[in-house]
PDB file of N, CA and C in Angstrom:
ATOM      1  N   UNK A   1      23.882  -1.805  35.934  1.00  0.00           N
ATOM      2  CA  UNK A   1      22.440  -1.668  35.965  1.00  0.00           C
ATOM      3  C   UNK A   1      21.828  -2.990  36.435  1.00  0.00           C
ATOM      4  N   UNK A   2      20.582  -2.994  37.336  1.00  0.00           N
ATOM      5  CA  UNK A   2      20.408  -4.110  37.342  1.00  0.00           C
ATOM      6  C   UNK A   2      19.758  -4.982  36.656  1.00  0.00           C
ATOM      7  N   UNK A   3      19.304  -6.178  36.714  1.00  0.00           N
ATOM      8  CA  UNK A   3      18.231  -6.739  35.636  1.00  0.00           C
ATOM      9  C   UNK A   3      17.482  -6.432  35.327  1.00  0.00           C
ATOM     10  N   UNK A   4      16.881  -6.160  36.467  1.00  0.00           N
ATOM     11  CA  UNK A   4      14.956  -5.870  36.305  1.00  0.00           C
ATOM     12  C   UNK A   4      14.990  -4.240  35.467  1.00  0.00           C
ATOM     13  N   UNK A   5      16.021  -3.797  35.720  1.00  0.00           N
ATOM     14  CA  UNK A   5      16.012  -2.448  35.299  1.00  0.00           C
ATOM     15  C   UNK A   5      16.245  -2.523  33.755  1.00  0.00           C
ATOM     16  N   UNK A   6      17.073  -3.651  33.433  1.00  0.00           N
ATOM     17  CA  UNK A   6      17.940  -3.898  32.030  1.00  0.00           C
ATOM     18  C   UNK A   6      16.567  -4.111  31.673  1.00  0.00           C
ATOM     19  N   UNK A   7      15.897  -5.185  31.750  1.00  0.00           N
ATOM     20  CA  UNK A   7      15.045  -5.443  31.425  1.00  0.00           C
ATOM     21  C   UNK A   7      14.006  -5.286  30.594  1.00  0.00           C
ATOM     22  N   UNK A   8      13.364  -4.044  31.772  1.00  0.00           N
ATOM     23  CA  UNK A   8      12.649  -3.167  31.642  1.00  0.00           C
ATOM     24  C   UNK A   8      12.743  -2.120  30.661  1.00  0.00           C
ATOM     25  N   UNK A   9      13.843  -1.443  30.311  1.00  0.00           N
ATOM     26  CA  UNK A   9      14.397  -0.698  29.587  1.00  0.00           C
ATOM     27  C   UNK A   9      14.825  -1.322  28.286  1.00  0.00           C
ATOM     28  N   UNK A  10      14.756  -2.712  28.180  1.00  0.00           N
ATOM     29  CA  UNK A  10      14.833  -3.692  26.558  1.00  0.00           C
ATOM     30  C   UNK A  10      13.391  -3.815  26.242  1.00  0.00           C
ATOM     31  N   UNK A  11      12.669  -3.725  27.144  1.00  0.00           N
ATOM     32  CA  UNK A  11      11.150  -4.203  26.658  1.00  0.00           C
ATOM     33  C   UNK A  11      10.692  -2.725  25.984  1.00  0.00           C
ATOM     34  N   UNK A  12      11.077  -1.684  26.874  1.00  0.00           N
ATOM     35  CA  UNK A  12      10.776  -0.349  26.231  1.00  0.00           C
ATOM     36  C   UNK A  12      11.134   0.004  25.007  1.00  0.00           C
ATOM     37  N   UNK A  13      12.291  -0.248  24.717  1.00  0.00           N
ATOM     38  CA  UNK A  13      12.445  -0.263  23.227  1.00  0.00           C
ATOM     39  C   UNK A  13      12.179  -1.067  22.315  1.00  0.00           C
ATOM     40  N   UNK A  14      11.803  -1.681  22.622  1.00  0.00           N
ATOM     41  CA  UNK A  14      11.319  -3.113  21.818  1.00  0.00           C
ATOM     42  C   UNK A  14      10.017  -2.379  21.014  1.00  0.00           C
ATOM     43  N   UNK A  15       9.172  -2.205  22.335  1.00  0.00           N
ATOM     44  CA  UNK A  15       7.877  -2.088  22.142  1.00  0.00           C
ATOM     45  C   UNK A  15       8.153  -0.315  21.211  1.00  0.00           C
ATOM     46  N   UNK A  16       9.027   0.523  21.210  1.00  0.00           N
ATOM     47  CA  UNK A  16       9.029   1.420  20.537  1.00  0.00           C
ATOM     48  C   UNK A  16       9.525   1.400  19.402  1.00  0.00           C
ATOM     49  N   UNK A  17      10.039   0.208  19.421  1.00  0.00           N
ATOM     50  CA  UNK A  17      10.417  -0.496  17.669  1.00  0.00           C
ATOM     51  C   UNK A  17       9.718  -0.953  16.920  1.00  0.00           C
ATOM     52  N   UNK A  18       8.839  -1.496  17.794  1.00  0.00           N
ATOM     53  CA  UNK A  18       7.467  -2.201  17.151  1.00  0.00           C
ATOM     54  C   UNK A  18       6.276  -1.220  16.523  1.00  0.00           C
ATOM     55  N   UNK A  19       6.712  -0.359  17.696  1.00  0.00           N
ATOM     56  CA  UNK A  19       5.158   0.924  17.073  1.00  0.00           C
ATOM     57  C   UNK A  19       5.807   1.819  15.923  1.00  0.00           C
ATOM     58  N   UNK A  20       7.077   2.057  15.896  1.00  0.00           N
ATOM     59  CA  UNK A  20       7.744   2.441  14.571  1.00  0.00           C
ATOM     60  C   UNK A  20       7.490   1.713  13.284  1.00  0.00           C
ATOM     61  N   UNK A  21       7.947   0.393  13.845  1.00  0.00           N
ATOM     62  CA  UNK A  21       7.526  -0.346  12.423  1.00  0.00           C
ATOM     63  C   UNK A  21       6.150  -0.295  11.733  1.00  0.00           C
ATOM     64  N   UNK A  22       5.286  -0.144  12.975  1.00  0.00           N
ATOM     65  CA  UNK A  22       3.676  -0.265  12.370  1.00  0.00           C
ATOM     66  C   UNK A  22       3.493   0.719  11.841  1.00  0.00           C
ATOM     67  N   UNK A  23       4.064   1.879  12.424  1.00  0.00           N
ATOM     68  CA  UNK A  23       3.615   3.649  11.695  1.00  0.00           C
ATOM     69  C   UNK A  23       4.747   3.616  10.319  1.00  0.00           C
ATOM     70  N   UNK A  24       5.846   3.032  10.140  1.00  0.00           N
ATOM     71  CA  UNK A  24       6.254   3.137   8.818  1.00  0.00           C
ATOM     72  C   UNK A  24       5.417   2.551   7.455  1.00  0.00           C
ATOM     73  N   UNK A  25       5.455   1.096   8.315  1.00  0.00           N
ATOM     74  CA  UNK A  25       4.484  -0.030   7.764  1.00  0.00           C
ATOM     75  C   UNK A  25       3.023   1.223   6.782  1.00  0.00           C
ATOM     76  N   UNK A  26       2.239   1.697   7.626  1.00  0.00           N
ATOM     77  CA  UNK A  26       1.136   2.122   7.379  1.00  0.00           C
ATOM     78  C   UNK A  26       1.359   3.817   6.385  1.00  0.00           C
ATOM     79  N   UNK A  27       2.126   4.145   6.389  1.00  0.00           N
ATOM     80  CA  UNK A  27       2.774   5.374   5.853  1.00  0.00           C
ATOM     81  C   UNK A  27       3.096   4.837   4.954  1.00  0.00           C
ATOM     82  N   UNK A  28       3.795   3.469   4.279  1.00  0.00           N
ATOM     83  CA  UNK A  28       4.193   2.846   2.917  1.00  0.00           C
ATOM     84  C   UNK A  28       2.642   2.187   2.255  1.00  0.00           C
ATOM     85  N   UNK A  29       1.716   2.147   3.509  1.00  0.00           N
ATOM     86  CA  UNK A  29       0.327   1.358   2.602  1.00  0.00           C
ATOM     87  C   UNK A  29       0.049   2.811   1.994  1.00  0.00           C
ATOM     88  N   UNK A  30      -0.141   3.867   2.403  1.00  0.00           N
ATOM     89  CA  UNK A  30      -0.918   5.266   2.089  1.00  0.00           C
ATOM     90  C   UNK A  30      -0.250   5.443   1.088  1.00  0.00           C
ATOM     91  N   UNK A  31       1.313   5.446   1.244  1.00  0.00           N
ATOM     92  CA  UNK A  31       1.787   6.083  -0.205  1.00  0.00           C
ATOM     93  C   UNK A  31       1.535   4.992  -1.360  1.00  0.00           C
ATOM     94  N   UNK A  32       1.421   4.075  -1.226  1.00  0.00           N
ATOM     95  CA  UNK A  32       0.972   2.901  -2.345  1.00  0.00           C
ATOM     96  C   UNK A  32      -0.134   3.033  -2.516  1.00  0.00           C
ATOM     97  N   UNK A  33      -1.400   3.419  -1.640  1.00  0.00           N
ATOM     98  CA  UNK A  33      -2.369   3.988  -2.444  1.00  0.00           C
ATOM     99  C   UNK A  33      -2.591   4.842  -3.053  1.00  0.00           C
ATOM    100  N   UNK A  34      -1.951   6.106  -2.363  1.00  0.00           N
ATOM    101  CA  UNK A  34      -1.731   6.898  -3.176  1.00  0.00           C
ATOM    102  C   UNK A  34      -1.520   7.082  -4.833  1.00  0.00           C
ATOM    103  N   UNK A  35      -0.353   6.387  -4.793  1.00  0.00           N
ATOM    104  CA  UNK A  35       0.059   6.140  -6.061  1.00  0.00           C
ATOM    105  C   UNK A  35      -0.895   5.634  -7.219  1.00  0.00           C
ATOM    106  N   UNK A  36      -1.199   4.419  -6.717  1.00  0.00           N
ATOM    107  CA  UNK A  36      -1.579   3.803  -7.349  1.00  0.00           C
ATOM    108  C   UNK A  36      -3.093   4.399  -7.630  1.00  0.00           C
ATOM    109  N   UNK A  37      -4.123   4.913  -7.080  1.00  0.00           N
ATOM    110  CA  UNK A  37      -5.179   5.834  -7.409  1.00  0.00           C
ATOM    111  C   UNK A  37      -4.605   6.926  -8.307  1.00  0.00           C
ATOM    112  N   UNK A  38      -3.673   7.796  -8.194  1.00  0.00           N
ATOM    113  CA  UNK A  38      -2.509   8.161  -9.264  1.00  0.00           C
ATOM    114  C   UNK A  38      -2.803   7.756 -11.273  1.00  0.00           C
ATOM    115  N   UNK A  39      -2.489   6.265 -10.856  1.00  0.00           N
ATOM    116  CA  UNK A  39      -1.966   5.778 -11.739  1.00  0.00           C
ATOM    117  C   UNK A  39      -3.102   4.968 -12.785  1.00  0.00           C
ATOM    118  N   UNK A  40      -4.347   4.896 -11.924  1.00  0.00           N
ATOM    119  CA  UNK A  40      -5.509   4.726 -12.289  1.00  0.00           C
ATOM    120  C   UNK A  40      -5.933   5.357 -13.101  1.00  0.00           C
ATOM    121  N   UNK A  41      -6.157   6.869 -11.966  1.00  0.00           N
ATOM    122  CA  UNK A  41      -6.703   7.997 -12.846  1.00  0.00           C
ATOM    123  C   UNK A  41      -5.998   8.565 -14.055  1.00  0.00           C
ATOM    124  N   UNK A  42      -4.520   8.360 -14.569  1.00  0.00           N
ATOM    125  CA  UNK A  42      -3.891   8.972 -15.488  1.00  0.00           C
ATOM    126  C   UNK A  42      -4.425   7.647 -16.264  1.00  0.00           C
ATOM    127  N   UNK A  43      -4.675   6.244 -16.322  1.00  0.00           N
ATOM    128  CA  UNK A  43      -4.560   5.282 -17.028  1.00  0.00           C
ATOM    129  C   UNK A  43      -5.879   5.673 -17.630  1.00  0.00           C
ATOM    130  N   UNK A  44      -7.170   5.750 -16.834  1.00  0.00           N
ATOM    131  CA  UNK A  44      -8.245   5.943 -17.210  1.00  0.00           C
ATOM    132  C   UNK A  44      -8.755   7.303 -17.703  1.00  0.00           C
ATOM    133  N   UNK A  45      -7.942   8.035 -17.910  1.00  0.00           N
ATOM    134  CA  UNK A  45      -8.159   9.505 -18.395  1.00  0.00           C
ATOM    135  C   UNK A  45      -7.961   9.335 -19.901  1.00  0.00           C
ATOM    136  N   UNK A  46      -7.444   8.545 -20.424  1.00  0.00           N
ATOM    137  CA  UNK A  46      -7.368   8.057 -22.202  1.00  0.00           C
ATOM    138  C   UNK A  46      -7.629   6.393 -22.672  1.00  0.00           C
ATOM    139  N   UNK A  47      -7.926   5.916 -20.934  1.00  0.00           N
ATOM    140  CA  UNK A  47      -8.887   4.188 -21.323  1.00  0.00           C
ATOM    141  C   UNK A  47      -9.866   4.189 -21.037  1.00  0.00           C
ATOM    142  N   UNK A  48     -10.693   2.960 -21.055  1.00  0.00           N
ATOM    143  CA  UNK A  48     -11.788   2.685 -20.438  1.00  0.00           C
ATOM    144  C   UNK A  48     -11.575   2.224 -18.820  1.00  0.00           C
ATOM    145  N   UNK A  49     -10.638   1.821 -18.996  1.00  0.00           N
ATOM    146  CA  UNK A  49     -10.388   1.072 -17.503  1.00  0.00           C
ATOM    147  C   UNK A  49      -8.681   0.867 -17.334  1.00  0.00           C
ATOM    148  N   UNK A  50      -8.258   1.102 -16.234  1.00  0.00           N
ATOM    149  CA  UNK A  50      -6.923   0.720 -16.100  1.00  0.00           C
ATOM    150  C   UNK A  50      -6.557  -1.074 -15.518  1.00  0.00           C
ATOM    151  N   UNK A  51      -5.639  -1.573 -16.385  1.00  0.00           N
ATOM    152  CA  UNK A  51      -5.504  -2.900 -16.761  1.00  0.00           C
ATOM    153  C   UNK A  51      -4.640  -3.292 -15.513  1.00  0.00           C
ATOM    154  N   UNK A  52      -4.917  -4.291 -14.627  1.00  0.00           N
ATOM    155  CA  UNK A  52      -4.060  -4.503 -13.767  1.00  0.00           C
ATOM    156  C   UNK A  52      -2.263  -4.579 -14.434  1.00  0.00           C
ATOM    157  N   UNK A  53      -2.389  -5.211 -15.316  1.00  0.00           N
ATOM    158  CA  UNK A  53      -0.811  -5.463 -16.024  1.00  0.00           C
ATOM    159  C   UNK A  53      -0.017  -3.856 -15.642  1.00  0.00           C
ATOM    160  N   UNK A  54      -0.765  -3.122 -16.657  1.00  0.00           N
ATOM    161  CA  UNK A  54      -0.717  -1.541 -16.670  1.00  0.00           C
ATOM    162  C   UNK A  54      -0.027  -1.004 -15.419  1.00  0.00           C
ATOM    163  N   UNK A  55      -1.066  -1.006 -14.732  1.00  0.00           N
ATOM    164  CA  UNK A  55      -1.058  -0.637 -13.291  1.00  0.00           C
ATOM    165  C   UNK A  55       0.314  -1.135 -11.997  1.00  0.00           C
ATOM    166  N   UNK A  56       0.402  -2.344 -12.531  1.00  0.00           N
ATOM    167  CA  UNK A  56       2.009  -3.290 -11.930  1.00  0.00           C
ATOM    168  C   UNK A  56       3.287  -2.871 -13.128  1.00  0.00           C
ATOM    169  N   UNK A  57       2.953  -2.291 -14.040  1.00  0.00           N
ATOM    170  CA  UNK A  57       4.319  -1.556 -14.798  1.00  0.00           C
ATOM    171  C   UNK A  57       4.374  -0.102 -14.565  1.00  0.00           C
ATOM    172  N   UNK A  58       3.109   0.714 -14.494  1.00  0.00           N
ATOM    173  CA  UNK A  58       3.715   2.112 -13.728  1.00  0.00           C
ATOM    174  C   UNK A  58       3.847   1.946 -12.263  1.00  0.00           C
ATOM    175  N   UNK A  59       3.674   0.769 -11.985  1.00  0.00           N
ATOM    176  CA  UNK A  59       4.000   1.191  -9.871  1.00  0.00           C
ATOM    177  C   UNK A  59       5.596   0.365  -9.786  1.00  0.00           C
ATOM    178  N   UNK A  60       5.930  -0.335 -11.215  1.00  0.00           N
ATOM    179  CA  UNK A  60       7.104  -0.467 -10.724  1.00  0.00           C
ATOM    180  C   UNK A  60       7.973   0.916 -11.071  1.00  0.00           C
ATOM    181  N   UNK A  61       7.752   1.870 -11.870  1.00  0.00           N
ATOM    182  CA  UNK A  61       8.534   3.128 -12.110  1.00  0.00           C
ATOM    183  C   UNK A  61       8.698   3.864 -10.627  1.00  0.00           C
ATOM    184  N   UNK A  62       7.563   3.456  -9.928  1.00  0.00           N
ATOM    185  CA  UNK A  62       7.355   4.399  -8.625  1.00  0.00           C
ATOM    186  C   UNK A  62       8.064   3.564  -7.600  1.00  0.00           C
ATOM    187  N   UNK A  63       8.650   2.106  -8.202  1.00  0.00           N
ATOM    188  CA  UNK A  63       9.823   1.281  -6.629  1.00  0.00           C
ATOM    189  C   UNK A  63       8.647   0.729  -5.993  1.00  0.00           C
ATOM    190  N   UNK A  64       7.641   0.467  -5.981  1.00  0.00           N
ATOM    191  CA  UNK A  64       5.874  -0.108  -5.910  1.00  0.00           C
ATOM    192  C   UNK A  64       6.013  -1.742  -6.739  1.00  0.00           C
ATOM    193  N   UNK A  65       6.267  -2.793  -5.782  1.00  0.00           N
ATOM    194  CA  UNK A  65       6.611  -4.143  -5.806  1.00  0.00           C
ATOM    195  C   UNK A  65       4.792  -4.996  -6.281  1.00  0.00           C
ATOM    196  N   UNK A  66       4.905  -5.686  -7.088  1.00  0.00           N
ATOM    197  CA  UNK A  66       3.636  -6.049  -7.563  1.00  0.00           C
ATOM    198  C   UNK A  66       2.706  -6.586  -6.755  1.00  0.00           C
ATOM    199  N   UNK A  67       3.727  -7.660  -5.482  1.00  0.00           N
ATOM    200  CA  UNK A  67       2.528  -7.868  -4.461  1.00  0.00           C
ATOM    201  C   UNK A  67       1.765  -6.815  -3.383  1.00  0.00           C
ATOM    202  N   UNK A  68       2.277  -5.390  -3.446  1.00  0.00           N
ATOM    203  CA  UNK A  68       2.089  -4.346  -2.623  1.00  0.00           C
ATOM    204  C   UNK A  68       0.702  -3.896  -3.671  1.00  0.00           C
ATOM    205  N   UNK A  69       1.041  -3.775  -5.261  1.00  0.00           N
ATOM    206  CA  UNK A  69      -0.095  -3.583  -5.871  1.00  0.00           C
ATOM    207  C   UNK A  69      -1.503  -4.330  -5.776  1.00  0.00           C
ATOM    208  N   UNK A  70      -1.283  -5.468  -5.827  1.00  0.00           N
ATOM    209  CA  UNK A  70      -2.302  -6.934  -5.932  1.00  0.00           C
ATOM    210  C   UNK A  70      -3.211  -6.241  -4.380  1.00  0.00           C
ATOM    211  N   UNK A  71      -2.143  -6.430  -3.489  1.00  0.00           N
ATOM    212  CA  UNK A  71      -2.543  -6.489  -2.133  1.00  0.00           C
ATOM    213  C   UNK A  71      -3.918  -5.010  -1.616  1.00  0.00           C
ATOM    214  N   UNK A  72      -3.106  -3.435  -2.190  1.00  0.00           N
ATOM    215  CA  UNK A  72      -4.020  -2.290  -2.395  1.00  0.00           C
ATOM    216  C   UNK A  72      -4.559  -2.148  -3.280  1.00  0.00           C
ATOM    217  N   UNK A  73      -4.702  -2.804  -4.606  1.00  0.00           N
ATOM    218  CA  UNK A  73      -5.950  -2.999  -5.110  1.00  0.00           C
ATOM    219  C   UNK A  73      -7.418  -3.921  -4.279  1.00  0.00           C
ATOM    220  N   UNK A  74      -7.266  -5.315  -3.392  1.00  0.00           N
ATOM    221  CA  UNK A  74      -7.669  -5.772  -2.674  1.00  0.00           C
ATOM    222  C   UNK A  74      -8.362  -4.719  -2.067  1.00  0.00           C
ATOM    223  N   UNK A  75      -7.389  -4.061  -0.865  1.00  0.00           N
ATOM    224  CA  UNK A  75      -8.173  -3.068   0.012  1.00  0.00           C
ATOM    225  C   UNK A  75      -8.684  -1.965  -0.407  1.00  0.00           C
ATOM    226  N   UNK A  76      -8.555  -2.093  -1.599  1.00  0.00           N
ATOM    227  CA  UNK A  76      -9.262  -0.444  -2.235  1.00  0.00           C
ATOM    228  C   UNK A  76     -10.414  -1.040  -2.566  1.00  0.00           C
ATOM    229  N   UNK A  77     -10.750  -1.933  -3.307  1.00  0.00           N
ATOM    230  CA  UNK A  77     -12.084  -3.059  -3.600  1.00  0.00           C
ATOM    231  C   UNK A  77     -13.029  -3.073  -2.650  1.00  0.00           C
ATOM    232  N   UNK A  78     -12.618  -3.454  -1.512  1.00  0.00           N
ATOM    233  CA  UNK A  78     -13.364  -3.623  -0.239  1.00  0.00           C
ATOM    234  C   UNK A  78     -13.775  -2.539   0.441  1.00  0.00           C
ATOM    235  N   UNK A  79     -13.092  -1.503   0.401  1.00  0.00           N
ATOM    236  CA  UNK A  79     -13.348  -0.400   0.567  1.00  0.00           C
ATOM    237  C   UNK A  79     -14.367   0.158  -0.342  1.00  0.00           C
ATOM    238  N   UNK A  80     -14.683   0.113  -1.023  1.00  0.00           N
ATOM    239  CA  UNK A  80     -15.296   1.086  -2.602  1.00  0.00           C
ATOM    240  C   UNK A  80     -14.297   2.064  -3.125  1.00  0.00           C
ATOM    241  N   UNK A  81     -13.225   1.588  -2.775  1.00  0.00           N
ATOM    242  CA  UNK A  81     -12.075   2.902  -3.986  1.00  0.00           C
ATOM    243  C   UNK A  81     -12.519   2.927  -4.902  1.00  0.00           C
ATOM    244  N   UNK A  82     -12.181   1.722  -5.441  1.00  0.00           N
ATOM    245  CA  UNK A  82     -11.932   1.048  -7.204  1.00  0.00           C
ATOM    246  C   UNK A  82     -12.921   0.457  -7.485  1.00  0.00           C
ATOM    247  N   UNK A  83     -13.392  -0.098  -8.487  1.00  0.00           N
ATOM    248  CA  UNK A  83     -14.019  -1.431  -8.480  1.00  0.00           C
ATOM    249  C   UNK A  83     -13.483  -2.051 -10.196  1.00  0.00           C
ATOM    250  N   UNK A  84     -13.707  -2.863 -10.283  1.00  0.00           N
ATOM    251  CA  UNK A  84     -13.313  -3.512 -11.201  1.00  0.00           C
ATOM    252  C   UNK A  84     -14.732  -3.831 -12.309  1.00  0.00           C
ATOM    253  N   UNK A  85     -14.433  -2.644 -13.434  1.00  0.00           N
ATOM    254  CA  UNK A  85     -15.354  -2.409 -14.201  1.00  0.00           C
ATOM    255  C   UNK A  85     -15.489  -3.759 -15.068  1.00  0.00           C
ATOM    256  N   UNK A  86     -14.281  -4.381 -15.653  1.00  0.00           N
ATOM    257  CA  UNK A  86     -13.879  -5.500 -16.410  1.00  0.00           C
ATOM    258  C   UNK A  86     -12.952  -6.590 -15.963  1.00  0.00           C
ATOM    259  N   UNK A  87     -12.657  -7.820 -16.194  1.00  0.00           N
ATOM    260  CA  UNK A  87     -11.888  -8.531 -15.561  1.00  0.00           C
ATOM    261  C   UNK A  87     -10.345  -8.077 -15.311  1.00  0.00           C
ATOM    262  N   UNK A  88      -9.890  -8.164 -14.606  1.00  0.00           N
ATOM    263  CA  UNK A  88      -8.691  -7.457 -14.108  1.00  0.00           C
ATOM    264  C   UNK A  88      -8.496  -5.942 -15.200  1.00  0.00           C
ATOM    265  N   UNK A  89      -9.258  -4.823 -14.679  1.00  0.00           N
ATOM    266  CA  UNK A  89      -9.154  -3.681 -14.826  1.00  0.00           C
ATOM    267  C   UNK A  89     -10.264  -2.935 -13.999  1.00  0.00           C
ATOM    268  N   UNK A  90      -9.641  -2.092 -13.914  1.00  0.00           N
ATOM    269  CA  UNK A  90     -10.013  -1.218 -12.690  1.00  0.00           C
ATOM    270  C   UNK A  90     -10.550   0.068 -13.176  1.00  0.00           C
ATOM    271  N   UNK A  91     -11.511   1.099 -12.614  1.00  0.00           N
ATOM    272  CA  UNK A  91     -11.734   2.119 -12.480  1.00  0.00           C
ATOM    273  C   UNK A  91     -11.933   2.761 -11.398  1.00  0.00           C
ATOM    274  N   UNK A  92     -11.828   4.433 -10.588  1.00  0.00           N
ATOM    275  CA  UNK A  92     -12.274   4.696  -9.384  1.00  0.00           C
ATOM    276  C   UNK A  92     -13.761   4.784  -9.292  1.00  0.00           C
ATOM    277  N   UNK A  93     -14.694   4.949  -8.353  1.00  0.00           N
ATOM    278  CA  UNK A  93     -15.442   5.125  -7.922  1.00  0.00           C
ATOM    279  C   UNK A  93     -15.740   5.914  -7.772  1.00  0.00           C
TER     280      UNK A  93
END
């Protein structure tokens, strides 16, 4: 094959490795929100508010790593998911 052809055909997959990673990437943020809105609403269905602590011990049952929590609580904030009724505890919106 020649170079330009090799090339060409490494960059193609590259770049289709890359857009894989981003669509997995973004399919693991959804299911972590998922969850974790989940885990809210069961927390806050018999609290006042679900306790961040709380919230980083049922998302580790779910294989849900604490900085993935920290991080979609963040974007749920900014968003208006959640808001944070009390200091680190959460309710939905």
């Amino acid at each position: 094959m020649s170079d330009i052809l090799q090339d060409t055909l490494s960059g193609i997959n590259l770049q289709e490795s890359t857009e894989t990673k981003k669509s997995e990437k973004k399919t693991r943020e959804r299911e972590v929100k998922e969850a974790s809105l989940k885990i809210i609403n069961t927390i806050t269905a018999v609290e006042e508010c679900a306790k961040v602590a709380d919230i980083i011990t049922e998302a580790k049952k779910e294989k849900i790593e604490e900085k993935e929590v920290i991080k979609i609580l963040k974007d749920m904030r900014k968003f208006d998911i959640v808001y944070e009724s009390k200091l680190d505890c959460y309710k939905t919106v």
